[in-house]
Protein backbone atom coordinates (compact mmCIF):
# COMPACT_ATOMS: atom_id res chain seq x y z
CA UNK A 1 70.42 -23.18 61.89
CA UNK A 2 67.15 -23.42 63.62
CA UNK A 3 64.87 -20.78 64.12
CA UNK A 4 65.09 -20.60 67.69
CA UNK A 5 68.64 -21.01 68.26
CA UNK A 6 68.42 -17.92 65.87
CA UNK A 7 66.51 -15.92 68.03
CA UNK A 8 68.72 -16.75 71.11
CA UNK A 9 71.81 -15.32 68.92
CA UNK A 10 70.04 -12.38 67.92
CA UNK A 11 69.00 -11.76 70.99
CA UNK A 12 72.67 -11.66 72.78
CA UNK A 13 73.89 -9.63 70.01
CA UNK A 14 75.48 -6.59 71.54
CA UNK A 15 76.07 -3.02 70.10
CA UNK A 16 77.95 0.00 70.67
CA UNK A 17 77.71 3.32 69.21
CA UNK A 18 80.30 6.45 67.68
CA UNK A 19 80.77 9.26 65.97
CA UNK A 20 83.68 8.79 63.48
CA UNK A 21 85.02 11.81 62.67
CA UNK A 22 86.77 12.90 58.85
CA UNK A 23 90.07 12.76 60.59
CA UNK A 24 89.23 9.32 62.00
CA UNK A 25 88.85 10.57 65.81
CA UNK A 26 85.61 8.24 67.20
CA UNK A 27 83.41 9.83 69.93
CA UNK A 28 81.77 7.16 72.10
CA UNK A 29 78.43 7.84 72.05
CA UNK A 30 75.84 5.81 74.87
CA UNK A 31 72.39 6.63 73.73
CA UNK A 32 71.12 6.22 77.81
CA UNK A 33 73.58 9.26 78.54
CA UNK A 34 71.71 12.01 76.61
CA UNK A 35 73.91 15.12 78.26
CA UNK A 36 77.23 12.73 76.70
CA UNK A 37 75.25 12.34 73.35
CA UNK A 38 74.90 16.08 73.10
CA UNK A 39 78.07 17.02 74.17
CA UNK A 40 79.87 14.39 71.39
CA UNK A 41 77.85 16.02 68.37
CA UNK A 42 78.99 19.59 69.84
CA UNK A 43 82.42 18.37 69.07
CA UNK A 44 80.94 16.71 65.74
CA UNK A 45 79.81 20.16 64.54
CA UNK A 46 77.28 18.61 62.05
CA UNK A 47 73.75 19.95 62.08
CA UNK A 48 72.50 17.54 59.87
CA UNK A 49 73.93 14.69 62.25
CA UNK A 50 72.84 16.30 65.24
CA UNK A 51 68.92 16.23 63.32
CA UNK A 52 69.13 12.52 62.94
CA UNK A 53 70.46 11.50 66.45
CA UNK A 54 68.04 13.48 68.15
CA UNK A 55 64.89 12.57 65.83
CA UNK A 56 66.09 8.59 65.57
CA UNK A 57 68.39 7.47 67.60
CA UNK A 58 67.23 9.58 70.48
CA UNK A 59 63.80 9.12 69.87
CA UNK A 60 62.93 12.79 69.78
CA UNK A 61 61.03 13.29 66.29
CA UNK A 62 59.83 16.56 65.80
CA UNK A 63 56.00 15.45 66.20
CA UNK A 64 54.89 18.24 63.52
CA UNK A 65 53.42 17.61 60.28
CA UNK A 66 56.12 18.39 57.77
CA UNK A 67 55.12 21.78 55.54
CA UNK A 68 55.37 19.49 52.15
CA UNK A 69 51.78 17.41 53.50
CA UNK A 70 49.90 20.66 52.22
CA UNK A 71 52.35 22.08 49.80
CA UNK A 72 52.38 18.95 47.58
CA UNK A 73 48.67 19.64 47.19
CA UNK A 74 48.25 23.91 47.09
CA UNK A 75 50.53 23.16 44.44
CA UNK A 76 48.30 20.92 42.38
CA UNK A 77 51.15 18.12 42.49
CA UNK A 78 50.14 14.87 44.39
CA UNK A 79 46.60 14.62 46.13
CA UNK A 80 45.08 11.37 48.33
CA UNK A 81 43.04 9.32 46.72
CA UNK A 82 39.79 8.30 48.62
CA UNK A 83 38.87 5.24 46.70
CA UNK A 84 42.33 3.68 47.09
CA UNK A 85 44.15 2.32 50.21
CA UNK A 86 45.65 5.33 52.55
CA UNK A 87 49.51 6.09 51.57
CA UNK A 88 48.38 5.38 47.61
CA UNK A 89 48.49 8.59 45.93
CA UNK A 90 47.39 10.64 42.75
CA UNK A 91 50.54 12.93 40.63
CA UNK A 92 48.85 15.24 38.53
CA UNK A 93 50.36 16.68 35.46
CA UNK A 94 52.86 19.14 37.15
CA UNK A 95 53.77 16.71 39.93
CA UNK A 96 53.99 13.70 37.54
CA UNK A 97 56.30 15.79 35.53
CA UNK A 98 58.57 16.03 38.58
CA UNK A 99 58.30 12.46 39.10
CA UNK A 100 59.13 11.69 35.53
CA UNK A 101 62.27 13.99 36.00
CA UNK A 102 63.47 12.30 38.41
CA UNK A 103 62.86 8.34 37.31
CA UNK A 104 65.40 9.77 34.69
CA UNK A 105 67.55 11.60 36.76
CA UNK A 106 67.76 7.47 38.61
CA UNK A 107 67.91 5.46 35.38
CA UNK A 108 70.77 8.12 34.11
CA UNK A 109 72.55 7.23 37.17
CA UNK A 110 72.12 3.44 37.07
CA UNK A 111 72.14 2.74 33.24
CA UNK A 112 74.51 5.56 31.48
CA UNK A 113 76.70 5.96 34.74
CA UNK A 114 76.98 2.72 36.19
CA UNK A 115 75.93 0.25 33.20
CA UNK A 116 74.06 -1.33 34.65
CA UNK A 117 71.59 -4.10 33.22
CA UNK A 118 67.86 -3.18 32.86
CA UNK A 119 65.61 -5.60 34.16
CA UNK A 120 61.84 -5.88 34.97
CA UNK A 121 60.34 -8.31 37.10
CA UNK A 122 56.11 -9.22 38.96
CA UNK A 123 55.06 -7.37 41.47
CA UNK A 124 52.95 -10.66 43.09
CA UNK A 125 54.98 -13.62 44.24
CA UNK A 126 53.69 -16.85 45.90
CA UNK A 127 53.59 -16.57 50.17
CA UNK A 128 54.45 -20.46 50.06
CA UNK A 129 58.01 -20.27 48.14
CA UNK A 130 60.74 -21.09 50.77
CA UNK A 131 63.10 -18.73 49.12
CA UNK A 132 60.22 -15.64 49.36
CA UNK A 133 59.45 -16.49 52.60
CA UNK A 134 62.66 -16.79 54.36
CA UNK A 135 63.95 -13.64 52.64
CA UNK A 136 60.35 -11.62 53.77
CA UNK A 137 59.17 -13.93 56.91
CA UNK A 138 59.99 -10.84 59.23
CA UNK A 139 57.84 -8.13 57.06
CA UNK A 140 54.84 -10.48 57.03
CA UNK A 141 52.85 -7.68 58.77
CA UNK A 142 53.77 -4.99 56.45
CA UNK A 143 52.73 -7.13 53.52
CA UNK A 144 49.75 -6.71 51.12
CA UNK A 145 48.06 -10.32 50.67
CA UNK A 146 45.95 -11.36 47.67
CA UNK A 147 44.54 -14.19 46.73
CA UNK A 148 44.28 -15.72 43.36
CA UNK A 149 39.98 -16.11 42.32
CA UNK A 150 40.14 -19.77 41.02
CA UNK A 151 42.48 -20.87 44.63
CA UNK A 152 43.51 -20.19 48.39
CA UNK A 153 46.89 -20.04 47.05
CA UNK A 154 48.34 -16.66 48.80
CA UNK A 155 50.55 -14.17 47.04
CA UNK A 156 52.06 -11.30 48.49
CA UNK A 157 52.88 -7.83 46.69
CA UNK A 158 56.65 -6.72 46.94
CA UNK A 159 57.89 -4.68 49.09
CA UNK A 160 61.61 -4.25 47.42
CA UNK A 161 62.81 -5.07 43.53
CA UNK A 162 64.81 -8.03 45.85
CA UNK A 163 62.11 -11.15 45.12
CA UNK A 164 62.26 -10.76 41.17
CA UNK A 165 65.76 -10.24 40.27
CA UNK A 166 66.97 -12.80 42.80
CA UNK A 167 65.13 -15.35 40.77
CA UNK A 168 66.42 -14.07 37.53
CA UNK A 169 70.13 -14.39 38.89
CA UNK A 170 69.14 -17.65 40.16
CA UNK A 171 67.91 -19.24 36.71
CA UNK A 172 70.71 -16.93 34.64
CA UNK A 173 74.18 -18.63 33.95
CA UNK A 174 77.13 -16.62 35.35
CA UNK A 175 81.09 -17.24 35.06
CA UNK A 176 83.57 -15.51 36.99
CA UNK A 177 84.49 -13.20 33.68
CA UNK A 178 81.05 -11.62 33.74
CA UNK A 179 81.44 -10.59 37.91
CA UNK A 180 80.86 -8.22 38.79
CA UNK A 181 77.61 -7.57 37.25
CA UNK A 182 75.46 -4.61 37.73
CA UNK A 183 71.59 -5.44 37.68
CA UNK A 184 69.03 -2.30 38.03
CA UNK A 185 65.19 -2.46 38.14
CA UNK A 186 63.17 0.21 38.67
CA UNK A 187 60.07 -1.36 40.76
CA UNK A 188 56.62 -0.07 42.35
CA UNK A 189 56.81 -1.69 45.76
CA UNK A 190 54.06 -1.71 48.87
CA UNK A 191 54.66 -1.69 52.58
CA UNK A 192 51.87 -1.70 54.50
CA UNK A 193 53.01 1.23 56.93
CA UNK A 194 50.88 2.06 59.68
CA UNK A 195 48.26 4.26 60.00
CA UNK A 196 49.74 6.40 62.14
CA UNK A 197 53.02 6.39 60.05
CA UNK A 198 52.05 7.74 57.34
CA UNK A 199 53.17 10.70 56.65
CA UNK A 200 52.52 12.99 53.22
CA UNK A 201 55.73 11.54 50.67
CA UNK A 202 57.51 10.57 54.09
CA UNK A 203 55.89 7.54 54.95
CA UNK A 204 53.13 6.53 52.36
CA UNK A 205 52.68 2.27 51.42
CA UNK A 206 53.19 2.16 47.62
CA UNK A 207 56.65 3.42 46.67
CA UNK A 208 58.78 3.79 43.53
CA UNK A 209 62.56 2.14 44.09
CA UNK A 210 65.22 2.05 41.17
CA UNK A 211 67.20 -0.38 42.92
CA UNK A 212 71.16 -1.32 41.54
CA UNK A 213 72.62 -4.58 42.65
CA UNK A 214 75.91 -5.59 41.98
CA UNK A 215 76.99 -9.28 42.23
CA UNK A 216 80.69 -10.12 42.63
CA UNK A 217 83.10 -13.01 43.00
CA UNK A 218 84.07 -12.48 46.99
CA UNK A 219 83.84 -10.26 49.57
CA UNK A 220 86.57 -8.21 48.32
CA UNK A 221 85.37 -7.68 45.41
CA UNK A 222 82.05 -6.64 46.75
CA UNK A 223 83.54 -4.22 49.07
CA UNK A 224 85.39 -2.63 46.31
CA UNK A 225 82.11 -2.08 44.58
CA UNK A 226 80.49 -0.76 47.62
CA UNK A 227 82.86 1.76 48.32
CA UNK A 228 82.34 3.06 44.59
CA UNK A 229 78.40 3.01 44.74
CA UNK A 230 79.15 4.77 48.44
CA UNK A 231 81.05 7.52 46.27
CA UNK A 232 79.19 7.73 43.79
CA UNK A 233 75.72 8.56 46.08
CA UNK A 234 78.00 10.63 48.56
CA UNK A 235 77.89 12.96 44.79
CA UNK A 236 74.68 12.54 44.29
CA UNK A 237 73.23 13.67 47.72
CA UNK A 238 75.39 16.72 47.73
CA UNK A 239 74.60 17.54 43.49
CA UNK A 240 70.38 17.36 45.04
CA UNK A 241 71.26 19.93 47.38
CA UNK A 242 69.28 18.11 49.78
CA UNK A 243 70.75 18.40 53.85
CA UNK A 244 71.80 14.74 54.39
CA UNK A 245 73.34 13.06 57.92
CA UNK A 246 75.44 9.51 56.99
CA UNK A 247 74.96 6.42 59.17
CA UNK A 248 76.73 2.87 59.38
CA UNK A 249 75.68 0.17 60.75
CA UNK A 250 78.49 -2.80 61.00
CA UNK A 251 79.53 -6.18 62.39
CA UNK A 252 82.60 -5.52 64.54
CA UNK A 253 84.99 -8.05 63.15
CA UNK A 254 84.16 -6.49 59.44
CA UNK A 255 84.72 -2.67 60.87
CA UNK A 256 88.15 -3.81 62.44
CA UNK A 257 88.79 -4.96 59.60
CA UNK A 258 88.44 -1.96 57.35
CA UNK A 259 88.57 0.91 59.29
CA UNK A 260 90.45 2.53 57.50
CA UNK A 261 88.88 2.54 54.47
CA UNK A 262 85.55 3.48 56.23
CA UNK A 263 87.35 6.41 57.47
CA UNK A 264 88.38 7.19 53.84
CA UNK A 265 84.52 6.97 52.99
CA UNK A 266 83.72 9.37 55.72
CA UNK A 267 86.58 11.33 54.70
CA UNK A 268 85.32 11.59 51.14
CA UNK A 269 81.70 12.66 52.17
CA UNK A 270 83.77 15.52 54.73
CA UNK A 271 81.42 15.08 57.80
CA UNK A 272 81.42 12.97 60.28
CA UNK A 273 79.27 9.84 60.39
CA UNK A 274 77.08 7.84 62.95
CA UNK A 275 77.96 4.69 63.17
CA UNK A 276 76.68 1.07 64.91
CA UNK A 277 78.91 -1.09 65.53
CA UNK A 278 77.01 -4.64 66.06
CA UNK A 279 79.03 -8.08 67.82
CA UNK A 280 78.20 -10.48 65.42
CA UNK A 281 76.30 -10.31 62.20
CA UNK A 282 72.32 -9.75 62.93
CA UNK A 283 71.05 -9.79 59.23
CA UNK A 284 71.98 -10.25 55.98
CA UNK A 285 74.77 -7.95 55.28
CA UNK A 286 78.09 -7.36 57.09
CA UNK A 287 77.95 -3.51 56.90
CA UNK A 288 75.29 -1.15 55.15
CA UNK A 289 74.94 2.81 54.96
CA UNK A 290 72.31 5.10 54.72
CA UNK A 291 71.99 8.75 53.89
CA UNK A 292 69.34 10.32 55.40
CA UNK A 293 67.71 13.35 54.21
CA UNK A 294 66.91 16.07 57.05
CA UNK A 295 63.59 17.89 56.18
CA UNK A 296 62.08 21.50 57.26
CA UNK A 297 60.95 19.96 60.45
CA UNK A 298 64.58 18.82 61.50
CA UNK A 299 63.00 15.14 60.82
CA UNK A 300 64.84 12.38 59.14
CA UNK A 301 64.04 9.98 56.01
CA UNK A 302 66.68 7.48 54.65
CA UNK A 303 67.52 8.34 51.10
CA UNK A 304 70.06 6.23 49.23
CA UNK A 305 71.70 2.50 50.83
CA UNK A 306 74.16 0.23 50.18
CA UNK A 307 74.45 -2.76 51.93
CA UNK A 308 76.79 -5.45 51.49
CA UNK A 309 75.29 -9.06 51.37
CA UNK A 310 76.80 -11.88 52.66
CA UNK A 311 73.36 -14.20 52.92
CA UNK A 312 70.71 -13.79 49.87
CA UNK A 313 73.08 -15.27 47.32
CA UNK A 314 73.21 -18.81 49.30
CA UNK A 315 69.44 -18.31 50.31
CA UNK A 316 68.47 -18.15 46.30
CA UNK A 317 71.46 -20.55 45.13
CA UNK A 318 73.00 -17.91 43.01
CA UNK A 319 76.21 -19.22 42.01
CA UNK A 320 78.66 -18.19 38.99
CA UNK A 321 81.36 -20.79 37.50
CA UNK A 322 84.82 -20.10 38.34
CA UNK A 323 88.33 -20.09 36.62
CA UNK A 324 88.64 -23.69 37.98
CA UNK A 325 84.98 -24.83 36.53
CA UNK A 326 83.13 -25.31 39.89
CA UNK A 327 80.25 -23.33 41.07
CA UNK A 328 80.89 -21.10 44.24
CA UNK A 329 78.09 -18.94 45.91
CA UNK A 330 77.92 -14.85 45.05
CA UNK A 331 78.55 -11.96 47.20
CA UNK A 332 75.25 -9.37 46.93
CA UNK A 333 76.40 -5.58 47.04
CA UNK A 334 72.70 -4.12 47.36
CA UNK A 335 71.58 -0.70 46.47
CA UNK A 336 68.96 1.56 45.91
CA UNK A 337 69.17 5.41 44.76
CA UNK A 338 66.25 6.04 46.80
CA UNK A 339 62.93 5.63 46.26
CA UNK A 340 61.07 8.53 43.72
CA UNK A 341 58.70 9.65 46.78
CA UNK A 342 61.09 10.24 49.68
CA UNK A 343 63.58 12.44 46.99
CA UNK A 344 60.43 14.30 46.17
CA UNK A 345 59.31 14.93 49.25
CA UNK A 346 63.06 16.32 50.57
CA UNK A 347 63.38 18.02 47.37
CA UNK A 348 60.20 20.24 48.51
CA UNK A 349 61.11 20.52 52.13
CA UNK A 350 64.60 21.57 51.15
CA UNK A 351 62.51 24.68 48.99
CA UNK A 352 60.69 24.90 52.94
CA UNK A 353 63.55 25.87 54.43
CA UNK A 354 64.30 28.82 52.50
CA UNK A 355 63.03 32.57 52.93
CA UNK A 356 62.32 32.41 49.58
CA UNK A 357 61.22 28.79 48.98
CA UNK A 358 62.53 27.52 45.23
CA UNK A 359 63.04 23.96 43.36
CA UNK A 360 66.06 23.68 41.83
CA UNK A 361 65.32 24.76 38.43
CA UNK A 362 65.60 21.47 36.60
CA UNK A 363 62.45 20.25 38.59
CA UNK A 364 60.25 23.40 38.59
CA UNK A 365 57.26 22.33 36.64
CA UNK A 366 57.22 26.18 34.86
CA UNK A 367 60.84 27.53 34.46
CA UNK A 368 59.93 30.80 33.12
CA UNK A 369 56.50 32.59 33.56
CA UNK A 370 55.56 34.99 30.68
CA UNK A 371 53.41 37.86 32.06
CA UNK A 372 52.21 40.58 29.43
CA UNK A 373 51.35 43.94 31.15
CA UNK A 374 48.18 44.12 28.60
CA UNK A 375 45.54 42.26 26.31
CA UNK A 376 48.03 44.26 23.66
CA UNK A 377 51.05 42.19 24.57
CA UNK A 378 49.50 38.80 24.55
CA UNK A 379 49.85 37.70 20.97
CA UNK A 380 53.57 38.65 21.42
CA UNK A 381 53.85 36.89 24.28
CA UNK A 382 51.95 33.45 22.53
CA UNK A 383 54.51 32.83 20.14
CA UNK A 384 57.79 33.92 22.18
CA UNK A 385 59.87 31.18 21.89
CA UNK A 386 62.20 30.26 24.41
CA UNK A 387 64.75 26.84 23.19
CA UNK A 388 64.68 23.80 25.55
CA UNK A 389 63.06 25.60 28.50
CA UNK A 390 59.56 25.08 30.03
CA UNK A 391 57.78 28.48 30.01
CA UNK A 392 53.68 29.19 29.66
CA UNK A 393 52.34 32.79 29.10
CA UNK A 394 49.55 34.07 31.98
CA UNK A 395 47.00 35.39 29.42
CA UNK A 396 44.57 35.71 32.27
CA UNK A 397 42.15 38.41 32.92
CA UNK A 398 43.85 38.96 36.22
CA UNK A 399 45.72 42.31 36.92
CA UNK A 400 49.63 42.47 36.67
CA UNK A 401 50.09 42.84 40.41
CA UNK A 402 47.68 39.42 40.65
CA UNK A 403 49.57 37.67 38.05
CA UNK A 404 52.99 38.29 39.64
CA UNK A 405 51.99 37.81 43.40
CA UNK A 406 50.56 34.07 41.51
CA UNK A 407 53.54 33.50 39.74
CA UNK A 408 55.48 34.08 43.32
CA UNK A 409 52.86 31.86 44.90
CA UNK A 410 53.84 29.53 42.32
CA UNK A 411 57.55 29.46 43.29
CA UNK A 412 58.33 29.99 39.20
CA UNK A 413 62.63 30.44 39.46
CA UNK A 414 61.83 33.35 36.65
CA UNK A 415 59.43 35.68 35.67
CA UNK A 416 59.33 37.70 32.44
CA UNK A 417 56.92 40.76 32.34
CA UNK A 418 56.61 41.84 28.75
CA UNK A 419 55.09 45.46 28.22
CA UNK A 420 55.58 47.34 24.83
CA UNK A 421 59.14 48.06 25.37
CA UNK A 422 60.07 44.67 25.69
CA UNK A 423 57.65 43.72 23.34
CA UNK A 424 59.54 45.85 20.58
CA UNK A 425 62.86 45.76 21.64
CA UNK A 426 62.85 41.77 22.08
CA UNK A 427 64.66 42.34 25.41
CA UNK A 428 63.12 41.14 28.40
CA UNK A 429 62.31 42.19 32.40
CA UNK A 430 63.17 39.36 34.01
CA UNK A 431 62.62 38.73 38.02
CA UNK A 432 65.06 35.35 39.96
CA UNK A 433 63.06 34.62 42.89
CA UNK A 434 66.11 32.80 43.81
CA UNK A 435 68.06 36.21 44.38
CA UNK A 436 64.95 38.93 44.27
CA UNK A 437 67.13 40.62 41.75
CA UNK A 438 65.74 41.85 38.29
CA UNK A 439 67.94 42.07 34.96
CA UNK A 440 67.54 42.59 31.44
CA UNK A 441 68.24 39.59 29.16
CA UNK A 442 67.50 38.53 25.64
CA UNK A 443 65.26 35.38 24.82
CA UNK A 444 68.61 33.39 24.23
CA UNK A 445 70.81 34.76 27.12
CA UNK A 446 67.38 33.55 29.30
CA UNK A 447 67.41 30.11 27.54
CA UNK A 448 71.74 29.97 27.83
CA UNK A 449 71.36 30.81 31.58
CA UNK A 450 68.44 27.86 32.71
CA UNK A 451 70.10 25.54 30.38
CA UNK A 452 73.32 26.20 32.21
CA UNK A 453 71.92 26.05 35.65
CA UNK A 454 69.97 22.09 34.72
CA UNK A 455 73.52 20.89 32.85
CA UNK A 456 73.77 17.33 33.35
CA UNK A 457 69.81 16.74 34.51
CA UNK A 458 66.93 15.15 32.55
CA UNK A 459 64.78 17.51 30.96
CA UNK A 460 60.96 17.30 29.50
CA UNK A 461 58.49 19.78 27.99
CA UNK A 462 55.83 21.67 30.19
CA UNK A 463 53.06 18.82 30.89
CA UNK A 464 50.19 21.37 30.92
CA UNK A 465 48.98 23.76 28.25
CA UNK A 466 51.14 26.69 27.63
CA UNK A 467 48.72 29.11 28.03
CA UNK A 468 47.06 29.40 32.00
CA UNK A 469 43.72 30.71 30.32
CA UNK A 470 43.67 26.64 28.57
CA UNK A 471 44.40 25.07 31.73
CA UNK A 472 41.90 23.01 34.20
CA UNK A 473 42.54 23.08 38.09
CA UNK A 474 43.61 19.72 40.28
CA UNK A 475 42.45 21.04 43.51
């Protein structure tokens, strides 16, 4: 099809909007009626939906900086860097350990849960492939150019995983027994955003995405694995404890189609969902989902996607061998967990919204702060050992009123204070800024009780120095 005639159909596509309820009740909702629009999410009775209609589809963003911008860096966890490009940043040692934590917490979910296939792929690729440019032609502005030193030949840097694997599937062989296949990367991407886009961990131009594509035999087959990634990240967004809102966008003929198992998706997630319903087909896929996070600011980010792919495969000539020995083209079931930055940054506007603002306890960079009431204490306190649980000892000169208010300024889920008492009785003080209450607990009831509250997460040693007197400051 030419480019034009394209255009024209793209053009004359036509779209209507709802709110599909868990029960399967849709509320018309016509974006150029803003008293209707309100009075449908009323009757939706989701907060988190409410955030995203008014922020996105409404075109009402809160307009604030969100709270995380300065947090991130009070907190000695990401800074800018003013020798790179804006939206590139620095992680320092606590705030790469929460990266770290979760590129595991993704590659557990991709590679244990949903075995899939590791692969690793260029982050340059050649502006004059026809297969790289028809795929990207309508990013072209958001792209970062270079140029090789010895030619004019142009490259461009990636802005999804979508360029490298597609030319791995293209080049692998592939029969129907091995469909459908699971393919995950994990892939630093750039996008050049716009200056005044960027936003903190929001909106920033080089990104981390662990990315899970699944390629199947037909289009039922790819629907079936779309409704299980859909599941599977419907767990995932409520396990983060992040506040999430879930939009659709789909071609009508497809949603006719399968309403009812789109109401069983919404009916699974138990809230209601917003949902586009397009005339004919404007890109790629046939339907797609997002789940976008809500942050402090009642602001919206998309999180996790899947989008089902009815175009790439024939773009890149992916094909698999069939039962009856003749090639047939593949059906794409994209995903992506989210990229590392936009979890991070709901993560710590999640903490924002709270009186008391806390990370879950699998992420916080200290787990338990050791404070001795006096020089006397501190040798006990250096070689307390606490199993599988990130603690340091403040061994500062500071007083114990300054070394507590720190420790709350810190966020640090629990605090130990170790005087003599404690010191001889091997039973410790121990403050939850999560509930302000204080109990008594031995070393291993302390250890029993974090380990118990991070089951089923990634977990990694303290990345700075155990004791605060040995550590430098990233400010």
């Amino acid at each position: 099809m030419e480019l034009k005639n394209r255009e024209d159909i793209v053009k004359n596509i036509q779209s209507r909007r709802i709110i599909l309820l868990p029960d399967g009740t849709e509320l018309p909702v016509d974006l150029a009626k803003e008293d209707e629009v309100m009075a449908a999410l009323a009757k939706a009775e989701c907060k988190p939906l409410e955030a995203y209609v008014v922020s996105e589809e409404l075109k009402k963003p809160p307009g604030i900086e969100p709270p995380s911008v300065k947090i991130m860096q009070a907190h000695e966890l990401v800074g800018y860097e003013p020798s790179s490009d804006s939206g590139n940043f620095r992680f320092y040692p606590k705030g790469y350990l929460i990266f770290q934590l979760l590129h595991d917490w993704a590659n557990e979910i991709a590679v244990s849960r949903f075995k899939a296939l590791q692969i690793d792929s260029p982050l340059l690729y050649a502006w004059d492939d026809p297969q790289i440019r028809e795929q990207a032609g309508t990013f072209h502005e958001r792209h970062y150019s270079v140029r090789s030193p010895d030619s004019d030949r142009e490259f461009i840097l990636r802005f999804a995983g979508d360029f490298g694997l597609f030319k791995i599937m293209k080049d692998a062989t592939i029969s129907y027994r091995n469909l459908p296949l699971r393919m995950y990367e994990f892939s630093k991407s750039f996008r050049y955003e716009r200056s005044g886009e960027l936003s903190g961990l929001k909106r920033l131009r080089a990104f981390h995405m662990p990315d899970i594509h699944c390629f199947c035999r037909d289009i039922d087959e790819g629907w079936a694995e779309y409704q299980e990634l859909y599941r599977n990240y419907s767990d995932l967004a409520d396990a983060s404890g992040v506040e999430y809102a879930i939009v659709f966008r789909i071609v009508e003929s497809f949603y006719l189609e399968n309403r009812s198992r789109i109401v069983d998706l919404v009916k699974y997630s138990n809230q209601p969902a917003f949902i586009e319903i397009l005339s004919e087909a404007k890109h790629y896929w046939a339907v797609k989902n997002e789940f976008q996070g809500v942050d402090s600011t009642r602001g919206c980010i998309q999180l996790s996607t899947v989008q089902l792919d009815v175009k790439d495969a024939q773009v890149y000539g992916i094909d698999y061998t069939d039962r009856d020995g003749k090639k047939k083209g593949c059906i794409i079931c994209h995903s992506s967990i989210g990229s590392i930055e936009r979890w991070y940054y709901s993560i710590l506007e999640e903490a924002l919204k709270k009186e008391q603002p806390t990370l879950p306890v699998w992420l916080a960079p200290t787990q338990v702060r050791i404070i001795p009431v006096s020089e006397k204490q501190q040798e006990y306190c250096r070689y307390l050992d606490i199993d599988g649980v990130r603690y340091d000892v403040d061994d500062s000169d500071e007083t114990l009123a300054k070394k507590i208010a720190k420790a709350n300024t810190e966020w640090i889920p629990y605090v130990a204070v170790v005087g003599d008492r404690e010191a001889e009785s091997g039973v410790l003080s121990v403050s939850i800024r999560e509930t302000g209450k204080r109990v008594t607990m031995t070393r291993e009831e302390l250890a029993q009780e974090i380990r118990m509250r991070c089951a089923g997460k990634p977990y990694r040693p303290l990345a700075l120095p155990k004791l605060l007197s040995q550590r430098p400051t990233f400010k």
